[in-house]
Structures are given as C-alpha cells and as structure tokens.
Protein backbone atom coordinates (compact mmCIF):
# COMPACT_ATOMS: atom_id res chain seq x y z
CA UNK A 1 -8.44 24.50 14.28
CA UNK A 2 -5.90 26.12 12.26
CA UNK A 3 -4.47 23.78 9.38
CA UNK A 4 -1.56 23.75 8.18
CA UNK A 5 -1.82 21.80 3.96
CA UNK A 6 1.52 20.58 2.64
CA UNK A 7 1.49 20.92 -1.28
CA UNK A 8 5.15 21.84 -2.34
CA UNK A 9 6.16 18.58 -3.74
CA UNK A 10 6.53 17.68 -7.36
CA UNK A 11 5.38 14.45 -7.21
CA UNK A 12 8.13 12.53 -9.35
CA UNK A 13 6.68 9.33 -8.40
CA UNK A 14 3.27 10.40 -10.28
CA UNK A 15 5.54 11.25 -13.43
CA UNK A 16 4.88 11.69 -16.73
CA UNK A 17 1.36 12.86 -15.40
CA UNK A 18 3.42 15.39 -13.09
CA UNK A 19 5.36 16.56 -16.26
CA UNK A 20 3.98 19.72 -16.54
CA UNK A 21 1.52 20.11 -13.45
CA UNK A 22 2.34 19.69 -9.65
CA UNK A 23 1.12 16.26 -7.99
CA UNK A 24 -1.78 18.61 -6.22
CA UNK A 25 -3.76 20.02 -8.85
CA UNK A 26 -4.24 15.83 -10.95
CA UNK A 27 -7.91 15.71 -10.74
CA UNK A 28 -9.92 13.64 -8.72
CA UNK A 29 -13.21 13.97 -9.85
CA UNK A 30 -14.86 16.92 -10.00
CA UNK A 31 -12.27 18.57 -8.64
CA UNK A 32 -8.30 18.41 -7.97
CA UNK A 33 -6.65 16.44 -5.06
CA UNK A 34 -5.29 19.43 -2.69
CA UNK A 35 -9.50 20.81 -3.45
CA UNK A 36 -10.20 17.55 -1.43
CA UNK A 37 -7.67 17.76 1.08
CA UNK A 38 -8.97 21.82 1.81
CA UNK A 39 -12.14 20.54 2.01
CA UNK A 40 -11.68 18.12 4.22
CA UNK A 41 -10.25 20.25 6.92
CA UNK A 42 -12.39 22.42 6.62
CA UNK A 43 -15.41 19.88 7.58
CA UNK A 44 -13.52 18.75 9.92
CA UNK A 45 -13.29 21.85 11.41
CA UNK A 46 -10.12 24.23 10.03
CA UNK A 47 -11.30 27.63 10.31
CA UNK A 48 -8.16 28.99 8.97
CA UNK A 49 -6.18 26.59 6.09
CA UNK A 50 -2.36 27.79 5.44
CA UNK A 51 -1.37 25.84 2.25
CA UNK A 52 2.51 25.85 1.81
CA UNK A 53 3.23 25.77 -2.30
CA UNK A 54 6.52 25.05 -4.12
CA UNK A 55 6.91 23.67 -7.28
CA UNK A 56 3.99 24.72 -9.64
CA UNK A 57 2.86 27.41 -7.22
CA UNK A 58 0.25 29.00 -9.33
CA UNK A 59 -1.32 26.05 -10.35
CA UNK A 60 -1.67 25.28 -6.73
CA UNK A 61 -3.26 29.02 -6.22
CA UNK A 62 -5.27 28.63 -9.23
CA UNK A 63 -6.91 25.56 -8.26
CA UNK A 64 -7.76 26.66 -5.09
CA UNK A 65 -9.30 30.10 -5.70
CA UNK A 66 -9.99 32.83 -3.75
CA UNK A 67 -11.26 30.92 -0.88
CA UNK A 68 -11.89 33.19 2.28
CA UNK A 69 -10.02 30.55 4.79
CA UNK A 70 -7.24 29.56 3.00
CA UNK A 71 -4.02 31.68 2.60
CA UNK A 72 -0.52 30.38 0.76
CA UNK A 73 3.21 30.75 1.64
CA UNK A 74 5.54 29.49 -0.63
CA UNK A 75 8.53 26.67 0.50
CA UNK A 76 11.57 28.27 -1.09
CA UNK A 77 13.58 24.65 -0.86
CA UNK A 78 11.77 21.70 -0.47
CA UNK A 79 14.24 19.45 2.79
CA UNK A 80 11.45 17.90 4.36
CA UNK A 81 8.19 17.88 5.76
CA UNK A 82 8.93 19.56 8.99
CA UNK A 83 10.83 22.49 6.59
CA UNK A 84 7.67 22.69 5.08
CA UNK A 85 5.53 23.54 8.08
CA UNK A 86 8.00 25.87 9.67
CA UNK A 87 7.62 28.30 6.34
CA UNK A 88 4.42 28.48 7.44
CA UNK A 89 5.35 29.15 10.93
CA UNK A 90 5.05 32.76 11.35
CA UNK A 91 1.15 32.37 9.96
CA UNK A 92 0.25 30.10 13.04
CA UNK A 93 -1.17 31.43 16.14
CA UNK A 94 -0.42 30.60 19.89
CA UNK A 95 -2.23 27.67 19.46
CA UNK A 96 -2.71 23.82 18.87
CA UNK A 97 -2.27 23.43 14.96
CA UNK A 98 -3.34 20.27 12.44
CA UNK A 99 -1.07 19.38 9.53
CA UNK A 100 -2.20 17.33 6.51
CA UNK A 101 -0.44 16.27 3.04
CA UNK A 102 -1.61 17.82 0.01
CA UNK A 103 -1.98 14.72 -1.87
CA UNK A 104 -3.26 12.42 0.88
CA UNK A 105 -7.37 11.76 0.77
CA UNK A 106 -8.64 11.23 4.47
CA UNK A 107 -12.40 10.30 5.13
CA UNK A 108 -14.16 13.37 6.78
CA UNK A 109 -15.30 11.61 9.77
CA UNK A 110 -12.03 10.36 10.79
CA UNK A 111 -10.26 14.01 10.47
CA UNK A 112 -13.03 15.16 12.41
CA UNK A 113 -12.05 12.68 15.15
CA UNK A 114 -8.57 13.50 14.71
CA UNK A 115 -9.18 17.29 15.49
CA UNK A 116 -11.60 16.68 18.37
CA UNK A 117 -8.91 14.88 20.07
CA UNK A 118 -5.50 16.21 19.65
CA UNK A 119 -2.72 16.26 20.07
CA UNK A 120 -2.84 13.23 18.37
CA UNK A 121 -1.54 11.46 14.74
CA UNK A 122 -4.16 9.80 12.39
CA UNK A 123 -3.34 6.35 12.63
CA UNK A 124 -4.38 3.21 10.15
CA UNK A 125 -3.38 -0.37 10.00
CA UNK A 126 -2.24 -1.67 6.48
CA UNK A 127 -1.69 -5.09 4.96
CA UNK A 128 2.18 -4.43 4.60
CA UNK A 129 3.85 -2.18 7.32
CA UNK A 130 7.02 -2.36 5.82
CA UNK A 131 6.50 0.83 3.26
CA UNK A 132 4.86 2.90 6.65
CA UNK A 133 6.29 4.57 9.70
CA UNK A 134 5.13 2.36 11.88
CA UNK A 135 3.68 3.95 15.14
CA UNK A 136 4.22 2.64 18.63
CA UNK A 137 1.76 3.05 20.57
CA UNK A 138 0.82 1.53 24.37
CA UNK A 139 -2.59 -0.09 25.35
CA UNK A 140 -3.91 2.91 25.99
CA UNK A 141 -3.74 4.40 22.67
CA UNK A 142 -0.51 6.64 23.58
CA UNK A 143 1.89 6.82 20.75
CA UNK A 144 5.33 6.40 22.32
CA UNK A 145 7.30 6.76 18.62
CA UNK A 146 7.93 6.13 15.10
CA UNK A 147 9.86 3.36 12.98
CA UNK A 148 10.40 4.46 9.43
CA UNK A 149 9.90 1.82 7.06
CA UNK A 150 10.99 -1.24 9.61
CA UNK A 151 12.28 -4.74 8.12
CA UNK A 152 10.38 -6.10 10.67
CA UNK A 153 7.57 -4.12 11.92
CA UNK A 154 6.15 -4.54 15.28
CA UNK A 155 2.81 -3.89 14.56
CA UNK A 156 0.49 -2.85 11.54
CA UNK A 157 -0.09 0.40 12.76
CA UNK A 158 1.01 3.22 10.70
CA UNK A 159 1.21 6.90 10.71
CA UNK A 160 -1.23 8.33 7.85
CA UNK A 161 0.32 11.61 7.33
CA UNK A 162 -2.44 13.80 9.46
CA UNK A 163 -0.92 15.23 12.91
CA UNK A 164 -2.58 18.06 15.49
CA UNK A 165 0.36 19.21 17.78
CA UNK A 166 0.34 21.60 20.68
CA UNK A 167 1.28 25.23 19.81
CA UNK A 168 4.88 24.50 21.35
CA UNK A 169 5.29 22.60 18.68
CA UNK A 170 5.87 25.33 16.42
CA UNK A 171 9.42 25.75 18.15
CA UNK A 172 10.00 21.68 17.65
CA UNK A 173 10.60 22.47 13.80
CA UNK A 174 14.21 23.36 14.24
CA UNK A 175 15.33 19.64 14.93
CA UNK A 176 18.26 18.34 13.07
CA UNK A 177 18.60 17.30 10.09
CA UNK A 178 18.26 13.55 8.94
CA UNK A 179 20.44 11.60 6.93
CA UNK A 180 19.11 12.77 3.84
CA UNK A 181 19.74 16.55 4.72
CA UNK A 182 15.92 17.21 5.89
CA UNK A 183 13.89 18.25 8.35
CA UNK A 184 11.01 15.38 8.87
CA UNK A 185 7.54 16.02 10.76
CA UNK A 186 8.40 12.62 11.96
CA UNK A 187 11.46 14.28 14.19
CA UNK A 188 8.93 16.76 15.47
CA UNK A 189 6.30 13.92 16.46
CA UNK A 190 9.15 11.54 18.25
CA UNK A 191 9.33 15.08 20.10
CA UNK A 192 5.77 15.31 20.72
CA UNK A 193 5.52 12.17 22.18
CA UNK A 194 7.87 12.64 25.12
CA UNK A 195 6.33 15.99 26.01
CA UNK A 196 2.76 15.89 25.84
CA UNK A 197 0.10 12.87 25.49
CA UNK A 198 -0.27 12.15 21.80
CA UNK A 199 -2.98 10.03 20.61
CA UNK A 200 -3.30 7.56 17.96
CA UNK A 201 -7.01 8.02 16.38
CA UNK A 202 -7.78 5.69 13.94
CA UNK A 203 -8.50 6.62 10.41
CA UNK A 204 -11.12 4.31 8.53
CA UNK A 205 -10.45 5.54 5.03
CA UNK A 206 -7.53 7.18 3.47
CA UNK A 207 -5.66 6.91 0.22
CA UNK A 208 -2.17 8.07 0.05
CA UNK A 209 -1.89 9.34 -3.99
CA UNK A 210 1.06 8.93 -4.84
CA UNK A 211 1.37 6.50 -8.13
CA UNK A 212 -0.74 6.37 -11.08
CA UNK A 213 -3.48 3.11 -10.31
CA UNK A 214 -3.47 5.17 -6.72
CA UNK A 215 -4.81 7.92 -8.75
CA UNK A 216 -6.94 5.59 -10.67
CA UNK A 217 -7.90 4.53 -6.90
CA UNK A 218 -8.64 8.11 -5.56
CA UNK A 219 -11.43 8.53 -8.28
CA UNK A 220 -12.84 5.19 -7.40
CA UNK A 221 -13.75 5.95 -4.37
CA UNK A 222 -14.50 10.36 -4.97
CA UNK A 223 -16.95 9.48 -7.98
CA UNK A 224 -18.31 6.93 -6.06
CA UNK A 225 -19.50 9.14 -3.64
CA UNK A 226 -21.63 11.42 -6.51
CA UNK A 227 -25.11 11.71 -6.81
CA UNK A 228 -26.74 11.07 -10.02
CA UNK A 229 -27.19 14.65 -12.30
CA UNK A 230 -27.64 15.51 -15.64
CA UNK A 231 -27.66 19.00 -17.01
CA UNK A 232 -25.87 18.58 -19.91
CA UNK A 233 -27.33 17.64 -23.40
CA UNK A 234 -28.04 13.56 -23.40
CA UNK A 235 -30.13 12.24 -26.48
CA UNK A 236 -33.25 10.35 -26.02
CA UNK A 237 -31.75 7.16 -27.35
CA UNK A 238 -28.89 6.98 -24.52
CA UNK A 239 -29.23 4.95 -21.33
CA UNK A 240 -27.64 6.22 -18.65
CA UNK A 241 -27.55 3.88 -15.44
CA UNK A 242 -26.85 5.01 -11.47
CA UNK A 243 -24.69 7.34 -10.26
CA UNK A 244 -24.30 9.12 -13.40
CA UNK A 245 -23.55 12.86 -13.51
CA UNK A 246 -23.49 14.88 -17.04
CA UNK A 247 -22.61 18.22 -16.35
CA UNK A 248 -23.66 21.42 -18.02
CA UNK A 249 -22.11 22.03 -21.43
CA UNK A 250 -21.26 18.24 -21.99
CA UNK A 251 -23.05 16.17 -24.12
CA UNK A 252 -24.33 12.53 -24.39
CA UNK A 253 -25.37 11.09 -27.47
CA UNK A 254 -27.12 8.81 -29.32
CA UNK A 255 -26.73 5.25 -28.23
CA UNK A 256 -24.87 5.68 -25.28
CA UNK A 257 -24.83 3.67 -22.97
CA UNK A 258 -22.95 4.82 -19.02
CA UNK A 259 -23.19 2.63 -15.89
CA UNK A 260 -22.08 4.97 -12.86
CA UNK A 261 -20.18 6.35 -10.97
CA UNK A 262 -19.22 8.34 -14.10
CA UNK A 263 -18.49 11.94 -14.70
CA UNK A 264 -18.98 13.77 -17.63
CA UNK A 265 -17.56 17.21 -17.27
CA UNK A 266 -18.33 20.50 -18.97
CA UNK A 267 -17.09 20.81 -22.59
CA UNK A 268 -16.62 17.20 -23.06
CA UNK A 269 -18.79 14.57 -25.63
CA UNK A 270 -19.51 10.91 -25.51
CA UNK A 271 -20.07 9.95 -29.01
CA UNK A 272 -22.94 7.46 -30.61
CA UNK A 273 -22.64 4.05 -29.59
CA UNK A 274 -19.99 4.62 -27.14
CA UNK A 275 -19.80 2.31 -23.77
CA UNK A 276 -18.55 4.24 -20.44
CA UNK A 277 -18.72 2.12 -17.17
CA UNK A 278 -16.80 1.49 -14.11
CA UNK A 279 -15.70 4.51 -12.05
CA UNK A 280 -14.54 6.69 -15.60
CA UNK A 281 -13.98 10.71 -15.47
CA UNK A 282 -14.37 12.12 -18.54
CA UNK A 283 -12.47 15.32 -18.30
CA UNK A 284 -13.41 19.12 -19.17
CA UNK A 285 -13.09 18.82 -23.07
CA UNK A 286 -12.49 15.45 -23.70
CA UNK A 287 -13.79 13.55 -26.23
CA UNK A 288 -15.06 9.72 -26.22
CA UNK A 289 -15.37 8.94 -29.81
CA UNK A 290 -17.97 6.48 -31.72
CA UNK A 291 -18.06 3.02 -30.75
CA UNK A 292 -15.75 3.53 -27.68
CA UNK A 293 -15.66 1.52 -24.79
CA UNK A 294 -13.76 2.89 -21.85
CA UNK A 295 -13.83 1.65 -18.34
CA UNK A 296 -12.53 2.44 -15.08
CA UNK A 297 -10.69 4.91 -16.42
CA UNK A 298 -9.31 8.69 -15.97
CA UNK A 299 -9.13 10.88 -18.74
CA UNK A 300 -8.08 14.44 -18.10
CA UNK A 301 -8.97 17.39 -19.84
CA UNK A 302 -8.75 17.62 -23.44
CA UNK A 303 -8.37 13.67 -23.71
CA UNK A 304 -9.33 11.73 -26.71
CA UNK A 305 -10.32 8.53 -27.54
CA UNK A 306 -11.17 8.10 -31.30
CA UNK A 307 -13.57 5.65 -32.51
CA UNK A 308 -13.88 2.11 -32.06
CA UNK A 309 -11.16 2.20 -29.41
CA UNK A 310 -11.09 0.35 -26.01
CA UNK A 311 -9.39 1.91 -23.04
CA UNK A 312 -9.34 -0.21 -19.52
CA UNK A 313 -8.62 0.70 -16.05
CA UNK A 314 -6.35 3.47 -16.92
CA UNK A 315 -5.31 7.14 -16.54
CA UNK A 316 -4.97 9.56 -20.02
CA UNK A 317 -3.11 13.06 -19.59
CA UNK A 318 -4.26 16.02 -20.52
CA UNK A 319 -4.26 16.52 -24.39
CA UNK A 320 -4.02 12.45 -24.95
CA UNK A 321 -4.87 11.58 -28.65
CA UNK A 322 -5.70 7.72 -29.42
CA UNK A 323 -6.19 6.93 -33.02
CA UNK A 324 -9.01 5.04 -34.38
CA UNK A 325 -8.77 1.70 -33.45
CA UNK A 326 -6.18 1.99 -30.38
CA UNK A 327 -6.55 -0.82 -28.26
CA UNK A 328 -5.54 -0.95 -24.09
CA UNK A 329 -4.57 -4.27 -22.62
CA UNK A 330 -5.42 -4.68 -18.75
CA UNK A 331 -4.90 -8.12 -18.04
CA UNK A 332 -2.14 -10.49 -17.59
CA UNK A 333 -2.54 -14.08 -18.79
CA UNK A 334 -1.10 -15.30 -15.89
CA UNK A 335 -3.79 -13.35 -13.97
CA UNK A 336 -0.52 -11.94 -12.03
CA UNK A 337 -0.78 -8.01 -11.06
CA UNK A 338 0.23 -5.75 -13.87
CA UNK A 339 3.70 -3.77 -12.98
CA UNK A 340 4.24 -0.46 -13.71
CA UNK A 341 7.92 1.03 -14.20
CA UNK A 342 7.54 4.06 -11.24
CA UNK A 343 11.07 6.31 -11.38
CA UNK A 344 12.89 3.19 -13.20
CA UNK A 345 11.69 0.39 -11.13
CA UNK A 346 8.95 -2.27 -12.04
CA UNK A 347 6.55 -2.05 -8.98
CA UNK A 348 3.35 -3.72 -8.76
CA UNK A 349 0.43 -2.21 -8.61
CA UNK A 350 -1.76 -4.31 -6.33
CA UNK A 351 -4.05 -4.79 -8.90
CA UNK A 352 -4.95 -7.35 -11.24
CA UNK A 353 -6.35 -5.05 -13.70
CA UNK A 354 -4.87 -2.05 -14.74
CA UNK A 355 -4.15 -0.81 -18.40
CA UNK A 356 -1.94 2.04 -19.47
CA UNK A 357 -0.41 5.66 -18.34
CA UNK A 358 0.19 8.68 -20.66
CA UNK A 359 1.19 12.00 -20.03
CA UNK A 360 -0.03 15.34 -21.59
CA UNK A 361 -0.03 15.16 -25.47
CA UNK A 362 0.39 11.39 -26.12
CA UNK A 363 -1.05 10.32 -29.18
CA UNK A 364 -1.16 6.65 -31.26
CA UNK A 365 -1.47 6.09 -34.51
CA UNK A 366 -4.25 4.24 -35.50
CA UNK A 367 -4.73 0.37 -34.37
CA UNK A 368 -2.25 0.74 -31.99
CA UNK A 369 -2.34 -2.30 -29.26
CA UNK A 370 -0.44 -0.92 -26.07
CA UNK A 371 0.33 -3.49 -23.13
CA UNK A 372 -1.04 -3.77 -19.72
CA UNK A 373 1.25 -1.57 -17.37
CA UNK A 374 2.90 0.28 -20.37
CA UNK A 375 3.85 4.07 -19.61
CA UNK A 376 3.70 6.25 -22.72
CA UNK A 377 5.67 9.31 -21.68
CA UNK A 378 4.40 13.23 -21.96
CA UNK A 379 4.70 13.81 -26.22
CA UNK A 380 5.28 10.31 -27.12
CA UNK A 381 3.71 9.37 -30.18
CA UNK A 382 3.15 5.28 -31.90
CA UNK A 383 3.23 4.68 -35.52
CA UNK A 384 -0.36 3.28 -37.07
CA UNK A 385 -0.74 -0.52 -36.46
CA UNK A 386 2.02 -0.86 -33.66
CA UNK A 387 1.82 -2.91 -30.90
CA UNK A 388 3.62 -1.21 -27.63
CA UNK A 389 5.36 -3.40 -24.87
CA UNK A 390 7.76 -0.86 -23.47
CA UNK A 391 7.48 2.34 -21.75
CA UNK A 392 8.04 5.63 -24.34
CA UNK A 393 9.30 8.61 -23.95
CA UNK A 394 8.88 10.84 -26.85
CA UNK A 395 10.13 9.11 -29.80
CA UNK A 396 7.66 7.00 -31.88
C-alpha cells in the first residue's frame, strides 16, 4: 500500500515547543513523532511512504533518514489537507493509496485493519464529538459523510485522520475550496462516499498530538511500550525498577532511584540521589541534577534540572535550564483540571495533574516556584526566588 504522510504543518497549537522545530520532529520517546507515524505504515503494510514537508523541511528529512521506502516532496503553501496530498500526486501510482497525519499516533493493529480493508476511514468514538468530524455511517458500517465539528453531533463516531481511497481519488483533489480558502481531505472523502463503498474501521488506540499534556500523553503510552535495557553506565548503589531503559553513553548514578517506563538517552546523566518515576524521557544530553525528583515528565535534549529541584507531569524544551531549587506545581487545590493558555485561550487539559511548559532555552533563577499550567515561552528567563503565575515570553 502506498502511503501518503502529511508533515507540512507548523504546529502553532504545540507553540513555544514548535518555536524553532516543526510539530513532527518533538520527540516521543526514543524517537520523533512523524518516526512513529513512518513506522506505523510501514507495519501496517506501506511499501512505499511519500512524506509531504513544509515548514522545517530539513528537520523533517533529517529525522527521518535515508530510509529506502520513504521519499519527500515539499508543500510549497500549506491550504489544506487535500492541497497537501495532491503535491504528492504525481508520486502515486494507478492505485488505491492510504493517507495519514504526521503528528497523529495510530495503534499498529488498527492501521493494519484499516489497509486490509479499504477504501475505508479509521474511525474512533470519543467522549466529546463536538471537537471531531463526526462520521455518518449506516448499520452496515458504510460511511455516508462528514459533519465538521457539529453543535450537536449525531453520534460519537469520529474521523481519526487515517483514510485509504481508490486510485480515482487522486483526481478528487481538485475540489473547491472551503470557506477558509483550502482544500480539505474531508471534501475528497464526502466524494468518496458517493462513489465507491467506504468503510468505517474502528481504531482502538490513537492520540491526536497536537497540545503540550497531548505530548506529555504520546510518551505515556510510547515509553510504556519499552522493554527494560541498560547499557549505559548505572552505579551499584542505584535501583532501577521495571521498564527502565539506560541507553549507551548515559549514565546513572549513585543513589538513584527510577521506577519505569523511563528513558534515559545517550549523553544524558541522572545525578546522586535523584528520583525519576512515572512515564519521564530524559533527553539526549540532559541533565537531572542531585537530589531531583522529576515525574511524568518530558525533557528534551540538552534539558536541565539542577539540584534539589522538583519537576511534575510536564514537558522541558530543548536547552531548558532550572536553577537549584526550582520548584513545579501540578495540582490545583480545588482538584479542578489545570488550564493551559494554547494560542491565547485558557483550555483545559483533561487532566488533573499537569505542571509546566517551556520552550528551547528557558532558564529560572534559583528557587523559582512556577504554577501548575504556566507556559514559560522559548528564552524566557525568572529572577532567583520568584514565584511564576503567568505565562512568559522572554522577559524575566
């Protein structure tokens, strides 16, 4: 099945993380989102994997290598989702043709279903419809249509972003325009459905990765599914519990004490005394100081945490500097869930625990206390014993 991978979008939503890296190449972990998405497909069955790139093209490239199935064309504008796929037209043969987003996590066993019996849309039901195309489909399993984002939806049904179309669908992707000036793969499935027999197949697990805690989210569940491995330096004296996995060049020392899943990856140290537990990536390079506790927690590459700090159920950019002392609150006292400001607009995150966000460079002075849902922007900085309610931007 040839595959068609849409990662052209910046990802504003995932901002400041996106700052300076497209929404693709954020790590999930031990290895970046669109890495996932390839290798999905290609369990499922993509012998050939056309990824369409945009904004931070050769990041895109870069993190995907020179992989023998997968070639790139590059979206010059970015209108839409069916735009996307027809710059990647003229690389598709006469045949049917799957198309997945780039920052979308799908469950192997369901895209293999998906690809075994298409045409069809991946299909999953939700708690709230409302923020879904909602699909409508009859009691045989035919989809019949689409409802973007309905006030009131008729079912809980909704399209998961993961399509196979006939080849004549590669002449669909000329439809009009919507309201907003793009083309949507949503036109071309409404067009799908009244010419050929499209399918609904259920989905049991994806994770749509678009906001931070849904990045926090998409290493839950990808370094929950690690086997335990150490081959990096751990001390005699540290205890390292479960699904624990150290790689080569990292180090573990004395004291330590990890409960998996947890990733330690190449180049990065846990210092003496140190507490890492929940589902916690410790990126290439970064550094978990003495007497740091961090849990359920992301921290990219060339994060640090300096000593006798406590980070919580949150997601460090690259380059991240907390001082000694810098405290993360993750937990409301009115045990409501935490909001997070996402492009301006407090939105909740679901979740009743979830600490802080801070893009590439971020650093606090030490005992700084920073607020549960606070967003410290990409080169922000605190001043030494400051406690942080607001979002920053660069100014301390």
């Amino acid at each position: 099945m040839q595959t068609v991978v849409l990662a052209a979008g910046e990802g504003t939503r995932l901002r400041p993380l996106t700052d300076r890296r497209p929404k693709p190449t954020v790590p999930v972990a031990d290895r970046t989102l669109v890495e996932h998405v390839v290798d999905a497909a290609e369990a499922a069955g993509a012998a050939r994997v056309v990824v369409v790139v945009g904004y931070g093209a050769d990041a895109v490239r870069d993190a995907l290598g020179d992989r023998t199935t997968v070639e790139f064309v590059t979206q010059e504008r970015q209108r839409g989702t069916a735009d996307a796929v027809r710059a990647a037209r003229d690389r598709l043969d006469d045949a049917p043709f799957a198309v997945l987003n780039g920052d979308v996590l799908y469950d192997r066993a369901s895209l293999s279903r998906l690809y075994d019996a298409g045409p069809g849309v991946g299909a999953a039901r939700v708690d709230d419809p409302s923020n879904y195309g909602v699909l409508e489909t009859d009691g045989d399993g035919r989809v019949r249509g689409v409802v973007e984002k309905p006030d009131d939806p008729a079912s809980d049904l909704v399209n998961a972003g993961a399509y196979v179309f006939p080849a004549a669908a590669r002449d669909w992707l000329d439809v009009g325009e919507s309201d907003r000036g793009e083309l949507e793969l949503t036109d071309v499935l409404t067009r799908a459905c009244g010419a050929v027999e499209m399918r609904a197949v259920t989905v049991e697990r994806w994770l749509d990765v678009g906001r931070p805690w849904e990045l926090l989210a998409a290493n839950e569940w990808k370094l929950g599914e690690l086997d335990r491995r150490i081959e990096g330096e751990v001390h005699p004296d540290a205890d390292l519990r479960g699904p624990v996995v150290v790689e080569d060049g990292a180090s573990v020392d004395a004291g330590v004490v990890i409960e998996g899943p947890a990733l330690v990856r190449a180049g990065a140290s846990v210092g003496p005394n140190a507490y890492v537990r929940g589902a916690t990536l410790v990126g290439e390079g970064a550094t978990v100081g003495h007497g740091v506790e961090v849990k359920n927690s992301v921290l990219m590459a060339g994060a640090t945490v300096g000593h006798l700090s406590y980070v919580g159920d949150s997601v460090l950019g690259r380059d991240v500097n907390f001082g000694a002392g810098t405290t993360v609150a993750n937990l409301r006292h009115d045990d409501q869930p935490v909001v997070v400001r996402v492009k301006g607009d407090p939105t909740s995150t679901g979740r009743r625990k979830f600490g802080v966000v801070c893009g590439d460079d971020a650093k606090t002075g030490i005992e700084t206390a920073l607020n549960a849902g606070v967003v410290l922007g990409t080169g922000a900085r605190t001043t030494p014993g400051e406690t942080v309610r607001r979002d920053r931007d660069r100014s301390a």
